[in-house]
N, C-alpha and C. Protein backbone atom coordinates (compact mmCIF):
# COMPACT_ATOMS: atom_id res chain seq x y z
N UNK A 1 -16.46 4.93 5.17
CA UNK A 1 -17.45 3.88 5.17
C UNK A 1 -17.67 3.39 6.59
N UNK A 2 -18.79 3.10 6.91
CA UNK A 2 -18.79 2.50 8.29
C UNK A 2 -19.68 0.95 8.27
N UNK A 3 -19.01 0.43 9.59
CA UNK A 3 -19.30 -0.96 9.41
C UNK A 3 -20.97 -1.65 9.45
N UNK A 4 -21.24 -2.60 9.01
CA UNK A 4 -22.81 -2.72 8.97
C UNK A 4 -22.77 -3.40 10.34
N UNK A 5 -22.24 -4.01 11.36
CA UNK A 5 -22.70 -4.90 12.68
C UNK A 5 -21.94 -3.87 13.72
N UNK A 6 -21.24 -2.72 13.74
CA UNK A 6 -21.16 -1.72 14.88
C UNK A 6 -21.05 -0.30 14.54
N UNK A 7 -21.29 0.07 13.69
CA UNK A 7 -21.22 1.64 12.63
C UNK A 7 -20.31 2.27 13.21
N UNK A 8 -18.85 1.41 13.20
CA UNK A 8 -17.79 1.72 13.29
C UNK A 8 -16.83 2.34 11.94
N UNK A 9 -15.69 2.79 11.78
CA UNK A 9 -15.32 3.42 11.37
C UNK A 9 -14.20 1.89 10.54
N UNK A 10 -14.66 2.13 9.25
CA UNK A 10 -13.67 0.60 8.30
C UNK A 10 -12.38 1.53 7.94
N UNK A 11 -11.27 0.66 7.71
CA UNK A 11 -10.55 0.96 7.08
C UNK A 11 -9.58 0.55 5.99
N UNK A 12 -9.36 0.53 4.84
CA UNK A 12 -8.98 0.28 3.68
C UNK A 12 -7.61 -0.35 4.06
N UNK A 13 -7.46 -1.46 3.44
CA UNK A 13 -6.16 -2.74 3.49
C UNK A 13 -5.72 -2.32 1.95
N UNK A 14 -4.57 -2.77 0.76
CA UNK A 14 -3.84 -3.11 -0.13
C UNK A 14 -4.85 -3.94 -0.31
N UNK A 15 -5.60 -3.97 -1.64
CA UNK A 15 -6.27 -5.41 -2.04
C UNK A 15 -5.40 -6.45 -2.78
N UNK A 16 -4.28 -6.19 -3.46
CA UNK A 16 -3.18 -6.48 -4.36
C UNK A 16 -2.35 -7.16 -3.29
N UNK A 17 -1.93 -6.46 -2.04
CA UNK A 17 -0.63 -6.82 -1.50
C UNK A 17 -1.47 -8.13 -0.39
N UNK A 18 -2.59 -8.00 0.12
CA UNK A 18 -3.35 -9.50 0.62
C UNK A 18 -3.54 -10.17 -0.48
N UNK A 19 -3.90 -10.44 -1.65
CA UNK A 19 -3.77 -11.19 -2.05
C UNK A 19 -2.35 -12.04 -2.38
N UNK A 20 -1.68 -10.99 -2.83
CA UNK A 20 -0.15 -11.74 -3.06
C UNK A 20 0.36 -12.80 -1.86
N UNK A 21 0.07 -11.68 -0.67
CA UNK A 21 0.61 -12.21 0.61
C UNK A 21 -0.17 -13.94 1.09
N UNK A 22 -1.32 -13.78 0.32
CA UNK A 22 -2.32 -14.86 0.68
C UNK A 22 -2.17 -15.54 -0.19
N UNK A 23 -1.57 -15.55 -1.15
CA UNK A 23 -1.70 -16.85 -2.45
C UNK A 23 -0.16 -17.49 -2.23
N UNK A 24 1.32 -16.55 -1.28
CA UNK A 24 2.18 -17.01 -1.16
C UNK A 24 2.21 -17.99 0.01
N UNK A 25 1.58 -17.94 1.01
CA UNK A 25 1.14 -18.43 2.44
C UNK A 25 0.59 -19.46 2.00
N UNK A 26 0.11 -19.73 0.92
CA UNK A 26 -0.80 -20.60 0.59
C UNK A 26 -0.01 -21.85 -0.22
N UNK A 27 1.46 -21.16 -0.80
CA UNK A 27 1.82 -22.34 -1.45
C UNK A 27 3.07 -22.63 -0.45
N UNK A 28 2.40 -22.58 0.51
CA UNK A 28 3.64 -23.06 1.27
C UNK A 28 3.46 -24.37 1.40
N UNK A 29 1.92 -24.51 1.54
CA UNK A 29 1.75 -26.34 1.42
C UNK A 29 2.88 -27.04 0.34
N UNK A 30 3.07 -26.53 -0.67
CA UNK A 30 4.30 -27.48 -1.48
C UNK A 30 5.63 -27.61 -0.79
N UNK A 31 5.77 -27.10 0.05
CA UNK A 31 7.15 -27.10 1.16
C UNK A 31 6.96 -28.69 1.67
N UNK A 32 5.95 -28.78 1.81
CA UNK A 32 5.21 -30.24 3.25
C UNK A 32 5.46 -31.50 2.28
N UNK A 33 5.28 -30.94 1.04
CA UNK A 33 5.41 -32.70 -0.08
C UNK A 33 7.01 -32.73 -0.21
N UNK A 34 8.09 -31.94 0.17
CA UNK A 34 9.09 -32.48 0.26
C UNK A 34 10.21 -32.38 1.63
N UNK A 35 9.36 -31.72 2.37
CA UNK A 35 9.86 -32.28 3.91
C UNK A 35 8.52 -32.03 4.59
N UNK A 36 8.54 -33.63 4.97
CA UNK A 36 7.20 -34.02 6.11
C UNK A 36 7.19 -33.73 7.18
N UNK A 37 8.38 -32.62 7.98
CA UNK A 37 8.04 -32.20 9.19
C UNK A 37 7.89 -31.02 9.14
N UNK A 38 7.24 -30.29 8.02
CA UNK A 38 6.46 -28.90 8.16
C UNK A 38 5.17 -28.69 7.83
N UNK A 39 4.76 -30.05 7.91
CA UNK A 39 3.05 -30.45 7.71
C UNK A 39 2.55 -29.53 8.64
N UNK A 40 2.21 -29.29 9.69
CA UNK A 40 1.80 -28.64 10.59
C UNK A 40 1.97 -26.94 10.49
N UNK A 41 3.42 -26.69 10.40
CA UNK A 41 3.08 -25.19 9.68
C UNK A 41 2.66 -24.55 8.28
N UNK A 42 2.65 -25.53 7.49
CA UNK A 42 2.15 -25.45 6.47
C UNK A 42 0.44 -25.24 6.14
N UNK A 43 -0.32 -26.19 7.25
CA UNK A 43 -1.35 -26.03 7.18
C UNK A 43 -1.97 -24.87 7.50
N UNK A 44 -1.37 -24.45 8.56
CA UNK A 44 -1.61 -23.45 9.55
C UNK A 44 -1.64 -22.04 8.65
N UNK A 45 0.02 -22.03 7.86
CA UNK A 45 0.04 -20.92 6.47
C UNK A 45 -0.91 -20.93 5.52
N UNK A 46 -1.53 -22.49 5.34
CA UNK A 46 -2.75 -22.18 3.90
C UNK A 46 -3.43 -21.79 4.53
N UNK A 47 -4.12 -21.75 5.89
CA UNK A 47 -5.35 -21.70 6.45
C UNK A 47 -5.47 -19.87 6.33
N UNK A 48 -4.41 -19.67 7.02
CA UNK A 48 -3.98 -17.86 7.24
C UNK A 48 -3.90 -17.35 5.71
N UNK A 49 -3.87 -17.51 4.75
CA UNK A 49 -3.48 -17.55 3.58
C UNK A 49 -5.00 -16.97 2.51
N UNK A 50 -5.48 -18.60 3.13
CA UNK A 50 -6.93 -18.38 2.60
C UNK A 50 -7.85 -17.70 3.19
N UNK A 51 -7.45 -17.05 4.53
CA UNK A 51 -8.42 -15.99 4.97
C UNK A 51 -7.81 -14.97 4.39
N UNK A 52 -6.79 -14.68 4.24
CA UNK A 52 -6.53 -13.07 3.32
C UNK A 52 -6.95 -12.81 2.19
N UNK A 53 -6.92 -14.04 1.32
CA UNK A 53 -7.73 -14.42 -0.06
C UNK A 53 -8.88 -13.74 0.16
N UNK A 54 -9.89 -14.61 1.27
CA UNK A 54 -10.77 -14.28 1.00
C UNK A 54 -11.08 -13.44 1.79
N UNK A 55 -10.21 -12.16 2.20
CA UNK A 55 -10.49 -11.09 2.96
C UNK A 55 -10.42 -9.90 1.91
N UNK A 56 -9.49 -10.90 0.85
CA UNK A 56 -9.53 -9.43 -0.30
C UNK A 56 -10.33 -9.41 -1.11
N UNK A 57 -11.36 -10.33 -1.61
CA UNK A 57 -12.08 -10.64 -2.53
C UNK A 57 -13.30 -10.19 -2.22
N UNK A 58 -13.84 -10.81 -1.05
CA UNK A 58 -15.14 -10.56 -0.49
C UNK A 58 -15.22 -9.97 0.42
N UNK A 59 -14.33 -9.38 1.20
CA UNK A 59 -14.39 -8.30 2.54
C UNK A 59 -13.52 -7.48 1.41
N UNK A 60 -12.99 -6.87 0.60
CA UNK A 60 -13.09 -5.90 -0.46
C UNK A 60 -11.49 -5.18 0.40
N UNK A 61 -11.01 -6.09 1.11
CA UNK A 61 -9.78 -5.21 2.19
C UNK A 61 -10.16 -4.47 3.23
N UNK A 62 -11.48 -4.63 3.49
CA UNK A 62 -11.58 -3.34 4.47
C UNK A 62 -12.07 -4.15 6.00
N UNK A 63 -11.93 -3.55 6.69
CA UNK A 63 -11.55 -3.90 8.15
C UNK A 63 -12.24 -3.28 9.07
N UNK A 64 -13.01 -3.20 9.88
CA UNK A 64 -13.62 -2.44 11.05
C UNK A 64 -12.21 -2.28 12.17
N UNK A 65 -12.25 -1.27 13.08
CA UNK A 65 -11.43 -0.97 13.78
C UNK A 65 -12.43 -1.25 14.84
N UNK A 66 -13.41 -0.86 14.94
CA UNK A 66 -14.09 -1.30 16.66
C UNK A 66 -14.32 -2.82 16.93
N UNK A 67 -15.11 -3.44 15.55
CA UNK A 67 -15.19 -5.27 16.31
C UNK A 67 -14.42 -5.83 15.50
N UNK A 68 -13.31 -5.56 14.61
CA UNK A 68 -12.42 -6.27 14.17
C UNK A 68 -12.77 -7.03 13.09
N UNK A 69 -13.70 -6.64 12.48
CA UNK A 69 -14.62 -7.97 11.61
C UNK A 69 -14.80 -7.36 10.17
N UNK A 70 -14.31 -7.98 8.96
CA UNK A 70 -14.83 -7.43 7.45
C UNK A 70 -16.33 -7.61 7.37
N UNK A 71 -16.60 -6.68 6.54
CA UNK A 71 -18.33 -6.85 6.01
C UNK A 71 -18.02 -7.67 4.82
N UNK A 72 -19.19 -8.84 4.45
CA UNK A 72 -19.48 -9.36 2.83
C UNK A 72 -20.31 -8.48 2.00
């Protein structure tokens, strides 16, 4: 498949293993409601979390290798 913004060459991610990886990153926020000094990495994990989510859902896992960027 090649990419639609550099007709570069995509390549196929685990759609299963980003999501897992992204829904676990994501509950790390429940770490922060019982110690308040990992507010800050916590956020940082949902944020990273929810881009894998939605890297597997709607970028379908796949990845351009020349500009680094999923297609929707």
């Amino acid at each position: 498949m090649k990419c639609k913004r550099c007709s570069g060459e995509m390549i196929q991610k685990s759609r299963p293993r980003l999501l897992f990886v992204g829904l676990a990153m994501c509950s790390s926020i429940a770490l922060a409601f019982f110690y308040k000094f990992l507010w800050a990495p916590a956020i940082l994990l949902a944020l990273a979390g929810a881009y894998l989510i939605i890297w597997a859902t709607l970028g379908k896992g796949q990845w351009c290798r020349n500009c680094k960027m999923f297609n929707l």
